[in-house]
N, C-alpha and C. Protein backbone atom coordinates (compact mmCIF):
# COMPACT_ATOMS: atom_id res chain seq x y z
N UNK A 1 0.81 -1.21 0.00
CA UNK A 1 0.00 0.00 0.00
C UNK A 1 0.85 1.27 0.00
N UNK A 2 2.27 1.07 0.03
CA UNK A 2 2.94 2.19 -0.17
C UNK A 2 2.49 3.26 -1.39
N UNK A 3 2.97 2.85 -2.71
CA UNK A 3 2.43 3.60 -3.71
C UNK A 3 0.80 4.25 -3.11
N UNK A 4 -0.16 3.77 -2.84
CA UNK A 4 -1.67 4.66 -2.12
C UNK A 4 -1.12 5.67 -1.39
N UNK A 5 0.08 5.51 -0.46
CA UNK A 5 0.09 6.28 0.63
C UNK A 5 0.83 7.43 -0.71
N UNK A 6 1.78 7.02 -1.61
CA UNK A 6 2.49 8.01 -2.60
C UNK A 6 1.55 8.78 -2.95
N UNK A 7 0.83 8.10 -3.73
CA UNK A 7 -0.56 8.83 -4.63
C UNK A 7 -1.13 9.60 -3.84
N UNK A 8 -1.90 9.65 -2.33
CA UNK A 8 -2.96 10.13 -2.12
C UNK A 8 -1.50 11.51 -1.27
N UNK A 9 -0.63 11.14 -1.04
CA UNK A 9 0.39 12.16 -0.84
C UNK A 9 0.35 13.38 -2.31
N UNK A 10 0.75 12.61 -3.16
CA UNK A 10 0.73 13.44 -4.68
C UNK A 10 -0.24 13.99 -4.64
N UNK A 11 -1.60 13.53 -4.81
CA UNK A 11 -3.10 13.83 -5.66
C UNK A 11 -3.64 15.45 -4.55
N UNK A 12 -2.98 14.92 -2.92
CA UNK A 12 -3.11 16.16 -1.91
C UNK A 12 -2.13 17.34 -2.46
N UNK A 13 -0.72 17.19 -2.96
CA UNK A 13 0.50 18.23 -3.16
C UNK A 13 -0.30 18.83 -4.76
N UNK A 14 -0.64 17.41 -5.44
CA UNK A 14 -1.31 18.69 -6.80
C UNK A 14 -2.17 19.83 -7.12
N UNK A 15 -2.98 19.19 -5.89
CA UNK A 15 -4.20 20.14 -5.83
C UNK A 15 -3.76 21.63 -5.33
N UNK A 16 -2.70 21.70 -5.10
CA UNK A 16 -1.82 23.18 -4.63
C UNK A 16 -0.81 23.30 -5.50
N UNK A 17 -0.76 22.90 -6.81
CA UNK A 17 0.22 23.21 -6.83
C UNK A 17 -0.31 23.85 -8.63
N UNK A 18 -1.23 24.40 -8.83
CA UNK A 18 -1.88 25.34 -10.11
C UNK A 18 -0.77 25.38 -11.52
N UNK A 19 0.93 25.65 -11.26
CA UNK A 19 1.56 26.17 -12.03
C UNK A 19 1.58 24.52 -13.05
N UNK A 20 1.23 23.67 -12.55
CA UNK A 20 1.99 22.45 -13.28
C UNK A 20 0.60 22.15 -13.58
N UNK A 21 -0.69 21.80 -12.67
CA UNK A 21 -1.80 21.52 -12.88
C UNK A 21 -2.86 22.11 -13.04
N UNK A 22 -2.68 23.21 -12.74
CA UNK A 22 -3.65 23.95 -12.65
C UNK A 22 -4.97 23.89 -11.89
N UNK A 23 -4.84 23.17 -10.88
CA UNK A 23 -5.94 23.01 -9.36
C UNK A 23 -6.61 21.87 -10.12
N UNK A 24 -6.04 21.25 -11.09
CA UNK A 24 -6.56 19.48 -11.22
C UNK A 24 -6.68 18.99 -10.31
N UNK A 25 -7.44 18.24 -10.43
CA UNK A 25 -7.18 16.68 -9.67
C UNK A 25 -6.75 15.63 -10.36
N UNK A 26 -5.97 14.76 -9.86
CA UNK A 26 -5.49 13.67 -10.07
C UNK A 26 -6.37 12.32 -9.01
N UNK A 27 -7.21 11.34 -10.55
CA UNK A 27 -7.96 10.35 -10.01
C UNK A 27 -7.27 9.22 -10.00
N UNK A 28 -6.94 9.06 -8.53
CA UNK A 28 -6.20 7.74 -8.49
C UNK A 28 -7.40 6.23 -8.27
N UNK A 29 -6.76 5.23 -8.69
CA UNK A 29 -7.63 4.38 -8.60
C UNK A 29 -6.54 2.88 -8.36
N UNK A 30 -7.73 1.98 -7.57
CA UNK A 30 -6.61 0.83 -7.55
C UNK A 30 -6.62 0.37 -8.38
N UNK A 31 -4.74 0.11 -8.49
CA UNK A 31 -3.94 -0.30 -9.36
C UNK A 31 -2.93 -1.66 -9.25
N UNK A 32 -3.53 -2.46 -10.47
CA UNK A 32 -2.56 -3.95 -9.71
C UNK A 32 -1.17 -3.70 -9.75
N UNK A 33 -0.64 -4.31 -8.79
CA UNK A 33 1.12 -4.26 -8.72
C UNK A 33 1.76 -4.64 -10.25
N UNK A 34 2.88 -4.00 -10.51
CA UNK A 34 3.28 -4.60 -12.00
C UNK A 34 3.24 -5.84 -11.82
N UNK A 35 3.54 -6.42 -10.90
CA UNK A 35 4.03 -8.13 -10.50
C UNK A 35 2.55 -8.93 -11.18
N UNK A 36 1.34 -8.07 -11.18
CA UNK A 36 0.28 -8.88 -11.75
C UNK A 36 -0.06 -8.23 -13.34
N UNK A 37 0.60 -7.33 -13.63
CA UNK A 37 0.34 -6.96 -14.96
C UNK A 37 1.32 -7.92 -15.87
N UNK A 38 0.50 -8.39 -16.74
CA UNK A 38 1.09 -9.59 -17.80
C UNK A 38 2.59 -8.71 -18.96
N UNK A 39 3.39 -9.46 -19.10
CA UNK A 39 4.52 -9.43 -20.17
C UNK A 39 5.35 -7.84 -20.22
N UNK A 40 5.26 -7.58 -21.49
CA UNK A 40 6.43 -5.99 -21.67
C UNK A 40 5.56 -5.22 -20.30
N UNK A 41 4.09 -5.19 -20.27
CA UNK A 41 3.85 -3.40 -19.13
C UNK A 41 4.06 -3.97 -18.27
N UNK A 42 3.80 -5.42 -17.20
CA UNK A 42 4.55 -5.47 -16.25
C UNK A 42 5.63 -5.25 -15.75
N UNK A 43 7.02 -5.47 -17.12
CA UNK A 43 8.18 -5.35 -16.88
C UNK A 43 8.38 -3.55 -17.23
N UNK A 44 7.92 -3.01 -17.93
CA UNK A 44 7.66 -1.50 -17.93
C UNK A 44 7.39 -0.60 -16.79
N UNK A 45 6.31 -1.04 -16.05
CA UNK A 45 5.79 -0.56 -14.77
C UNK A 45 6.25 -0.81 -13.46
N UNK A 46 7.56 -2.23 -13.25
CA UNK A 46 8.59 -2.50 -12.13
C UNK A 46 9.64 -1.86 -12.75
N UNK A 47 10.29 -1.25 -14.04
CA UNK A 47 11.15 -0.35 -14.28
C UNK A 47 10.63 1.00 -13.32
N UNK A 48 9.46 1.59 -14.17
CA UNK A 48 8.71 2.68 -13.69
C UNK A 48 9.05 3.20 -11.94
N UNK A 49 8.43 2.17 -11.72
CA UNK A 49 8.48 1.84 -10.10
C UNK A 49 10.39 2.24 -9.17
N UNK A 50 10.47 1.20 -10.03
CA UNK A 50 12.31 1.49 -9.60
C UNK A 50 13.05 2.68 -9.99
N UNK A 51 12.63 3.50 -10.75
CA UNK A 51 13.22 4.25 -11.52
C UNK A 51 12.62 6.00 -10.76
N UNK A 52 11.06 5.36 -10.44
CA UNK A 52 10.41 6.66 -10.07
C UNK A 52 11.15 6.51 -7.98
N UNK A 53 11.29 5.72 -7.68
CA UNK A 53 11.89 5.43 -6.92
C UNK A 53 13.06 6.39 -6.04
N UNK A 54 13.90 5.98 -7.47
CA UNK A 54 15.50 6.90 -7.06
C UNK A 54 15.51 8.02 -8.06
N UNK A 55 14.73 8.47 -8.86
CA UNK A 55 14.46 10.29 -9.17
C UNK A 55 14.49 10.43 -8.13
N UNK A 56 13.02 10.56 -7.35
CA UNK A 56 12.40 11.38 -6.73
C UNK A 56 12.86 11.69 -5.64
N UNK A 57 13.44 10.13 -4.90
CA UNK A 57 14.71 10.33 -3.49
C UNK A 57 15.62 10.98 -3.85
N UNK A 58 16.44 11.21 -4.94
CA UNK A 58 17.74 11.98 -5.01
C UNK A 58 17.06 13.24 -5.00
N UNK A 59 15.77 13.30 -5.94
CA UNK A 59 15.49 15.00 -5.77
C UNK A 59 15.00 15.27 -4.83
N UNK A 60 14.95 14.84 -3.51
CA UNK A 60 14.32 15.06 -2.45
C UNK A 60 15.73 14.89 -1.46
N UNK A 61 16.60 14.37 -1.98
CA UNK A 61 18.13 14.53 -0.90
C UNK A 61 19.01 15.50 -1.52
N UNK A 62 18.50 16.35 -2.56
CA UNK A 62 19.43 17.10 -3.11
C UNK A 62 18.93 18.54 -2.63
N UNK A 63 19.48 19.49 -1.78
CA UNK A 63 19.37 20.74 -1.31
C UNK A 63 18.45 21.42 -1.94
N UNK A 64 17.55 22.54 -1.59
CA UNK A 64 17.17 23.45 -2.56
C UNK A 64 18.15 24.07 -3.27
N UNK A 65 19.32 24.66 -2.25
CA UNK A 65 20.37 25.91 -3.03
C UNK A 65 21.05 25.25 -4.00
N UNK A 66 20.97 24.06 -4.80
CA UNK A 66 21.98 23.15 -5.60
C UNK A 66 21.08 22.92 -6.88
N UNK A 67 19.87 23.08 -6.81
CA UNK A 67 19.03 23.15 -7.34
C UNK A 67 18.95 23.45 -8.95
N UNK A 68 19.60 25.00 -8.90
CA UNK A 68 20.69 25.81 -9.88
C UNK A 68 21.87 25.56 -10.14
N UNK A 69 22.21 24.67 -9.61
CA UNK A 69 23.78 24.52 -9.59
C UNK A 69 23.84 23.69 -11.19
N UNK A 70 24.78 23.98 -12.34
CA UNK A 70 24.73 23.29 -13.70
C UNK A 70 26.43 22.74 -13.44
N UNK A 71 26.91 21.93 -14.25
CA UNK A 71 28.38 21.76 -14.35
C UNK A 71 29.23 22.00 -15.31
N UNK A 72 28.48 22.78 -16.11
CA UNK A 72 28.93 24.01 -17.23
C UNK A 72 27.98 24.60 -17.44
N UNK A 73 28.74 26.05 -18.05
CA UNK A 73 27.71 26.93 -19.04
C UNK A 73 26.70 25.65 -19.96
N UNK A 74 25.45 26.43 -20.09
CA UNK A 74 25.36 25.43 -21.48
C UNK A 74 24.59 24.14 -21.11
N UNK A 75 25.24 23.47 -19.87
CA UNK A 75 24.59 22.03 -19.66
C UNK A 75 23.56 22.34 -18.29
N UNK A 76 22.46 21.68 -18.77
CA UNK A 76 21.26 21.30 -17.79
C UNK A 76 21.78 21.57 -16.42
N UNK A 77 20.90 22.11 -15.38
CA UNK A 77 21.19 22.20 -14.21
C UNK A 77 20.26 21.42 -13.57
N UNK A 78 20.57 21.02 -12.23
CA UNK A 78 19.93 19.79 -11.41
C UNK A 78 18.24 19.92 -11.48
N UNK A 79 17.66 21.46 -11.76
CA UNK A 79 16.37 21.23 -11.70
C UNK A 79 15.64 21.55 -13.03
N UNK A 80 16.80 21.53 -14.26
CA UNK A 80 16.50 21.50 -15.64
C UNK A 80 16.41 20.22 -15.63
N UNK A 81 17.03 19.11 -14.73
CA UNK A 81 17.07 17.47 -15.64
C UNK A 81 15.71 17.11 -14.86
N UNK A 82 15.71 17.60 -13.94
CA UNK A 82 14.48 16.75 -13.35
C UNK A 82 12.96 17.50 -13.87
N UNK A 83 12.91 18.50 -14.22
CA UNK A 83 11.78 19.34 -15.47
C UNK A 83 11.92 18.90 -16.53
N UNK A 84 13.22 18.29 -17.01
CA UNK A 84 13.06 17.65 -18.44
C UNK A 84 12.49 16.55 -18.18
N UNK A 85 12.81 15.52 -17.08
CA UNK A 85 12.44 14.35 -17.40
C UNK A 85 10.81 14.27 -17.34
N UNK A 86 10.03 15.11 -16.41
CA UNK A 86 8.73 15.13 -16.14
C UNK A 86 8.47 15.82 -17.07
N UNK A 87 8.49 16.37 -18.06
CA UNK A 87 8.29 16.89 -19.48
C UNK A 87 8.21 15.90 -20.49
N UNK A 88 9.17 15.13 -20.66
CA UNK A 88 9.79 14.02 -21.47
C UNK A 88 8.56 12.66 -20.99
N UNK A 89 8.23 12.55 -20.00
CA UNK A 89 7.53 11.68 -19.54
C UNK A 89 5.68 12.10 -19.83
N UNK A 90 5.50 13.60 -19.94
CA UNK A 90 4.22 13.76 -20.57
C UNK A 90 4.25 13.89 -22.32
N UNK A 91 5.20 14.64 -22.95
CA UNK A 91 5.72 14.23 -24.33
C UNK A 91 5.82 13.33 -24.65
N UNK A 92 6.58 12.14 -24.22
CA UNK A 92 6.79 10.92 -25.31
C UNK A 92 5.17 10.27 -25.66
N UNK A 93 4.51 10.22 -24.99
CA UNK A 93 3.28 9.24 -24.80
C UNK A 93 2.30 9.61 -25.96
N UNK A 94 2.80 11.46 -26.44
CA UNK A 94 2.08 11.63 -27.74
C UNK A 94 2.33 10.78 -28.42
N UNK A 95 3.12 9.94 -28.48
CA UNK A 95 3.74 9.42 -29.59
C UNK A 95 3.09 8.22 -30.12
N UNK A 96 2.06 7.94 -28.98
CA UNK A 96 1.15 6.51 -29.14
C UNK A 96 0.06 6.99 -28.92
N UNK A 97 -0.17 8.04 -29.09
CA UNK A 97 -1.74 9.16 -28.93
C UNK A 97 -2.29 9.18 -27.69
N UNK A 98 -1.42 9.04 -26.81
CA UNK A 98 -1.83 9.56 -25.22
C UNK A 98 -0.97 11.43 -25.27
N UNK A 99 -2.25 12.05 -25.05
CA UNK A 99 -1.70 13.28 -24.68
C UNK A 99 -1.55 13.76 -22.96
N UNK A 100 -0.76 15.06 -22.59
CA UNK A 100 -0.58 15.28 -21.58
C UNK A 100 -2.02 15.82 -21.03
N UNK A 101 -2.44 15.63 -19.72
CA UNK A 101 -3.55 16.68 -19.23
C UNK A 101 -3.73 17.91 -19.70
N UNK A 102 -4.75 18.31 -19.95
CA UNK A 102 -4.76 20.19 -20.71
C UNK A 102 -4.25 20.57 -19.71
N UNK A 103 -4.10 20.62 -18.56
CA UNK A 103 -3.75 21.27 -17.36
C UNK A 103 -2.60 21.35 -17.36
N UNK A 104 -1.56 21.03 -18.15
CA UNK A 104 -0.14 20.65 -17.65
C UNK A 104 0.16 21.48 -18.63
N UNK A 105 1.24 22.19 -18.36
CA UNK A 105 2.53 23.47 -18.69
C UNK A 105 3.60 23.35 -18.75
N UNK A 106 4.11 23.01 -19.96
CA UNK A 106 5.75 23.40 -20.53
C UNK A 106 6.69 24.31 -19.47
N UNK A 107 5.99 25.16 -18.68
CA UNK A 107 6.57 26.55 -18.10
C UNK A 107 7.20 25.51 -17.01
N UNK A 108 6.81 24.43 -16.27
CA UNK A 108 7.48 23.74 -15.45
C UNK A 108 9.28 23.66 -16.19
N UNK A 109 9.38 23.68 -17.35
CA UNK A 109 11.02 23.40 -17.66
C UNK A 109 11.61 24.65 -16.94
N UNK A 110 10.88 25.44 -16.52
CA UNK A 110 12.13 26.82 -15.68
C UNK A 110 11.76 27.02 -14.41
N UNK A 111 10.60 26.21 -13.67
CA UNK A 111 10.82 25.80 -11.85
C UNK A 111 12.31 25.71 -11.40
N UNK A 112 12.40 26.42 -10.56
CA UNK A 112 13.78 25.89 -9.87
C UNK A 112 13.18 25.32 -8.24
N UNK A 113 12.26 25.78 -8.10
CA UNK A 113 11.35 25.52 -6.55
C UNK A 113 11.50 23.87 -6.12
N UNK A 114 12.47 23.65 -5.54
CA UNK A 114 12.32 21.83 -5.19
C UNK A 114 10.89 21.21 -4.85
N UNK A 115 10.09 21.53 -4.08
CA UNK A 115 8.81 21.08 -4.12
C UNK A 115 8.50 21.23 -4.87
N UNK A 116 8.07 22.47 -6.07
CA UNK A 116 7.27 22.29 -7.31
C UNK A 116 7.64 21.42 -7.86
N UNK A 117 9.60 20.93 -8.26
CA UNK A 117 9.83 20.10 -8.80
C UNK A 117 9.58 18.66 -9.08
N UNK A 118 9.50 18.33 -7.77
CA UNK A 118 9.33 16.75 -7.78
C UNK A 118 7.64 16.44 -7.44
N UNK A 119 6.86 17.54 -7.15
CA UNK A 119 5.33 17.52 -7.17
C UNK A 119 5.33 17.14 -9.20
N UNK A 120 6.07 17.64 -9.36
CA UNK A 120 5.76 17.52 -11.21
C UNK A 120 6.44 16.68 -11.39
N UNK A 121 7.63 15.68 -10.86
CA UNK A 121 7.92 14.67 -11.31
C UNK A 121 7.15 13.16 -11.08
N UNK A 122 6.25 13.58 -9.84
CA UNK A 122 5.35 12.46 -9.27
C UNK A 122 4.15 12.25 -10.27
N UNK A 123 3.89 13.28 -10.81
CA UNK A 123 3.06 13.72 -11.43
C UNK A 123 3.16 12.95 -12.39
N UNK A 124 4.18 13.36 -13.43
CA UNK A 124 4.26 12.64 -14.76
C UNK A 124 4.89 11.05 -14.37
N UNK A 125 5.26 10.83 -13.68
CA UNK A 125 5.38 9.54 -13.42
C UNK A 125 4.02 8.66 -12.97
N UNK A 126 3.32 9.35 -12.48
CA UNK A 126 1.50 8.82 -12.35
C UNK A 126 1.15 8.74 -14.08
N UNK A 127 1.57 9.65 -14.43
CA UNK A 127 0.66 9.61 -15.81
C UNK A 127 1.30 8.67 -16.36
N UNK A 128 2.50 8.26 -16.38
CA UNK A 128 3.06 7.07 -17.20
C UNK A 128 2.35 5.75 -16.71
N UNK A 129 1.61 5.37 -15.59
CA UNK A 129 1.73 4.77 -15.45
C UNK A 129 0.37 4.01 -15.92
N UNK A 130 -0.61 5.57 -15.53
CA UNK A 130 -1.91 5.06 -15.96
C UNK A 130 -1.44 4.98 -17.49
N UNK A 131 -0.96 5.55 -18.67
CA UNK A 131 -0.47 5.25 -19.94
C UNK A 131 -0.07 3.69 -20.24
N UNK A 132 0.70 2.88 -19.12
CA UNK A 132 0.64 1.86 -19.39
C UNK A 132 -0.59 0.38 -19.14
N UNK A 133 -0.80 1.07 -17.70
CA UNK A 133 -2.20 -0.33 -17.05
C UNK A 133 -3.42 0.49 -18.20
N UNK A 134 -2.94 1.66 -19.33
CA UNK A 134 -3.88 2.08 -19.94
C UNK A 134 -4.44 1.37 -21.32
N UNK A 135 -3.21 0.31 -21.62
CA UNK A 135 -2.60 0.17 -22.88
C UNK A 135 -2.82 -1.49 -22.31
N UNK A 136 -3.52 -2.03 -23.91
CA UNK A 136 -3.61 -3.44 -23.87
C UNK A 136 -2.29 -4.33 -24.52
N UNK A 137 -1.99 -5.33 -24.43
CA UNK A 137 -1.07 -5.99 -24.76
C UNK A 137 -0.84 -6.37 -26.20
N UNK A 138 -2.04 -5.89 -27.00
CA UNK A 138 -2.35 -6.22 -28.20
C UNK A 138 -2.05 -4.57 -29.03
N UNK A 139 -2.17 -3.57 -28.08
CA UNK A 139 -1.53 -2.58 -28.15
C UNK A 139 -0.34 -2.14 -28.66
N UNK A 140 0.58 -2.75 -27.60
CA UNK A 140 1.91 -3.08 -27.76
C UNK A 140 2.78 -3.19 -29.10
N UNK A 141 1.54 -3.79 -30.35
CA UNK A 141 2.30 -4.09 -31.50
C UNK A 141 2.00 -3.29 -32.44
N UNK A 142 1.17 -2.35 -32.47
CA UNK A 142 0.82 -1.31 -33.07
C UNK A 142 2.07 -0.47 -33.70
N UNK A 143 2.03 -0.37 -35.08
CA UNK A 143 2.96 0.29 -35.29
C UNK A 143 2.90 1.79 -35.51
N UNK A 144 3.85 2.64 -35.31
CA UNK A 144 4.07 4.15 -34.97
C UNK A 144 5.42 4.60 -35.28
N UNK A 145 4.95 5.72 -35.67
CA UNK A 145 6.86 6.44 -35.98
C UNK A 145 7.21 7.42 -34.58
N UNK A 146 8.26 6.95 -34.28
CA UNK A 146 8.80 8.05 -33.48
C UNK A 146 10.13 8.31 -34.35
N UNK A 147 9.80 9.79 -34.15
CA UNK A 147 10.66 10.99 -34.32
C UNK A 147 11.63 10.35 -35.71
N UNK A 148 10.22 10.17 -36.58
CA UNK A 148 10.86 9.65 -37.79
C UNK A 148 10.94 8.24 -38.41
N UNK A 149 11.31 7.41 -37.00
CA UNK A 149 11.41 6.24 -37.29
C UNK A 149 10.44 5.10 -36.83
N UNK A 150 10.31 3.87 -37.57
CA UNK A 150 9.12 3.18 -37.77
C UNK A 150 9.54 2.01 -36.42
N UNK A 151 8.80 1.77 -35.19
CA UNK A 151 8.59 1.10 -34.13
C UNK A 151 7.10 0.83 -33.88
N UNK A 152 6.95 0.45 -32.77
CA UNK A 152 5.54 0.39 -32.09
C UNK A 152 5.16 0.64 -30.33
N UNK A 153 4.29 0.21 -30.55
CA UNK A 153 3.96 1.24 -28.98
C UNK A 153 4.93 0.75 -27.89
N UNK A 154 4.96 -0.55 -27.99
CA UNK A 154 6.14 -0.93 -27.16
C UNK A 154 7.57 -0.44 -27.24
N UNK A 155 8.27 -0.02 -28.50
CA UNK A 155 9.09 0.47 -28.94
C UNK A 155 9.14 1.82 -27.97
N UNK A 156 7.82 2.75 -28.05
CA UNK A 156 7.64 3.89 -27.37
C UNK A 156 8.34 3.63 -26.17
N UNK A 157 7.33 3.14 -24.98
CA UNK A 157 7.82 2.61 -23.82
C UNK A 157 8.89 2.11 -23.90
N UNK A 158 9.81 1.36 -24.27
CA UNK A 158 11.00 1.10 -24.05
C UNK A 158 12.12 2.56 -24.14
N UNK A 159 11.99 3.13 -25.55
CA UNK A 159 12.64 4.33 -25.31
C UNK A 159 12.35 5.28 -23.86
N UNK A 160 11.00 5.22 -23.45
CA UNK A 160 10.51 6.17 -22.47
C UNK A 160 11.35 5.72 -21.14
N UNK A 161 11.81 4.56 -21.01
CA UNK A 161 12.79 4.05 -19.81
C UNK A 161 13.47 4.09 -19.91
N UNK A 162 14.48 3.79 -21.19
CA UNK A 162 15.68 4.95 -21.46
C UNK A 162 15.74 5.97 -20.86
N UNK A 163 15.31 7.12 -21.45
CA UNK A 163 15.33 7.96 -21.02
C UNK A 163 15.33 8.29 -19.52
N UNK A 164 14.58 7.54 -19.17
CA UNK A 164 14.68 7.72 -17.50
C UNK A 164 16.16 7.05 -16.95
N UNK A 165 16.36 6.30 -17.65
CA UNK A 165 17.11 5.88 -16.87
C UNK A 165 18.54 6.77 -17.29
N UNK A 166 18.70 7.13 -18.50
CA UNK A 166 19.77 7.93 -18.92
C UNK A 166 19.95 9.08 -17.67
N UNK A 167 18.82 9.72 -17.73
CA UNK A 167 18.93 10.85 -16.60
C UNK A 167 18.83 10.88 -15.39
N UNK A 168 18.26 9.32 -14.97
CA UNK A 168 19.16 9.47 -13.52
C UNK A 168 20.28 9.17 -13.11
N UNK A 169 20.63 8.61 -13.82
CA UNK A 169 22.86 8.26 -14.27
C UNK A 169 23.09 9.61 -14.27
N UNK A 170 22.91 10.62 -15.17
CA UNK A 170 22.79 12.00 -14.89
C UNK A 170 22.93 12.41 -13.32
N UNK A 171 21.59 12.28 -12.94
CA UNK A 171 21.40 12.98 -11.41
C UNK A 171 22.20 12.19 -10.76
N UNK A 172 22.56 11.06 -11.06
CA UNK A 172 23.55 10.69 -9.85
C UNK A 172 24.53 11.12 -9.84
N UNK A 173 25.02 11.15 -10.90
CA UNK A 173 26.36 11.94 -11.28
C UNK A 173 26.66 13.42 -10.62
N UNK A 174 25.45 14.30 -10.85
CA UNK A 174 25.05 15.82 -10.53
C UNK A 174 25.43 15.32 -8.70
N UNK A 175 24.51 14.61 -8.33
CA UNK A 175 24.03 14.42 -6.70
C UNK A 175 25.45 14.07 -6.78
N UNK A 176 26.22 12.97 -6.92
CA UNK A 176 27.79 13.11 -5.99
C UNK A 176 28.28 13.97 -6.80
N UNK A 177 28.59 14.53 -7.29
CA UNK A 177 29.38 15.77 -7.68
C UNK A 177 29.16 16.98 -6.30
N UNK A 178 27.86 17.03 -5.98
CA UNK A 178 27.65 17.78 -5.00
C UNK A 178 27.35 17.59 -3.28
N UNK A 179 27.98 16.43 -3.12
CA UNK A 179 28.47 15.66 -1.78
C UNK A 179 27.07 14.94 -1.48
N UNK A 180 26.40 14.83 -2.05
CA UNK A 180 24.68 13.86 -2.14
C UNK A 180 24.87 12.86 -2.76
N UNK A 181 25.20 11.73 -1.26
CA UNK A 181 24.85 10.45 -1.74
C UNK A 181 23.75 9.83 -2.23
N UNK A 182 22.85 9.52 -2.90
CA UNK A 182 21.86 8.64 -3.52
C UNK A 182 21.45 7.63 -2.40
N UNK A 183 20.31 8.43 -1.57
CA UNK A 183 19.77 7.29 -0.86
C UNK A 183 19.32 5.87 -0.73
N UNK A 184 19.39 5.46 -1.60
CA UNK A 184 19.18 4.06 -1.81
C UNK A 184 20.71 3.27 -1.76
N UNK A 185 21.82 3.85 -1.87
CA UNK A 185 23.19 3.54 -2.13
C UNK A 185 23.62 3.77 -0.29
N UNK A 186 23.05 4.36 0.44
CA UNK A 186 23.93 4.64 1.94
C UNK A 186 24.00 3.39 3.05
N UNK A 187 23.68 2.69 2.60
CA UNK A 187 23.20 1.40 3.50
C UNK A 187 24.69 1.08 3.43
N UNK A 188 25.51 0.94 2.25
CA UNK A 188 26.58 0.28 1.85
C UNK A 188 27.44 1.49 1.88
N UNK A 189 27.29 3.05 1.94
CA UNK A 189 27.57 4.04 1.38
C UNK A 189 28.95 3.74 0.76
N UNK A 190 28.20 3.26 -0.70
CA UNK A 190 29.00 3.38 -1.81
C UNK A 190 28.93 4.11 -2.97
């Protein structure tokens, strides 16, 4: 029941939080564990899970004042990667004709506010998820072009965990660069 206690945590932080949602609500509903969702979205949605996991803890162990902190001119700063990825996570899904909520705003890519931040990363990580327990298995084989090239919906989702996962190699990188160990790593602190 953890994830319920996440959600009804989220669905309470959205309803305040207008700039990303605009005083939406977010309808949560029970949801089977990936462990009972059959083939690729099961294994999609225990990525999801793991992945939404250690974002959201690093962006929640990473300072506000670091927030801004980039490691060059030019390259993403700690609360550009985590606005991209909750961007990237309502974007890709056009790609299989799930659009983002009308409520949701591009303008989140220039939050630097740590709570706004990861209120919008919980966010689009909910929406991925209903996108997948959304999506039938027969779905999956549907073919679609992304960004040119010829895949299918599963294709989508697989890139979409990429991506996640590219950028939290990223934030981990950012987080020890800036003496923030990755909570899930301190047990062993390695």
């Amino acid at each position: 029941m953890e994830w319920y206690k996440r959600g009804m945590k989220l669905l309470t932080r959205l309803l305040f939080l207008p700039l990303v949602f605009a005083g939406a609500a977010v309808t949560l509903t029970a949801q089977p564990s990936p462990a009972k969702v059959p083939g690729f979205r099961g294994l999609f949605l225990k990525q999801l899970d793991d992945v939404q996991s250690k974002i959201v803890s690093l962006a929640e162990a990473m300072p506000q004042e670091k927030y801004t902190w980039r490691p060059a001119e030019g390259v993403r700063s700690i609360s550009e990667v985590y606005t991209h990825i909750a961007s990237a996570n309502y974007f890709l899904p056009n790609f299989i004709g799930v659009k983002p909520p009308a409520t949701f705003s591009s303008a989140i890519t220039k939050e630097t506010d740590k709570a706004k931040v990861i209120d919008a990363l919980k966010g689009s990580f909910e929406h991925l998820r209903q996108v997948a327990l959304n999506l039938s298995d027969a779905d999956l084989e549907k073919p679609v072009k992304l960004f040119g090239q010829d895949t299918t919906y599963e294709g989508v989702l697989f890139l979409i965990a990429n991506h996640m996962h590219e950028h939290l190699g990223q934030s981990i990188a950012y987080a020890r660069t800036n003496g923030v160990t990755p909570p899930w790593s301190k047990k062993g602190e390695n």
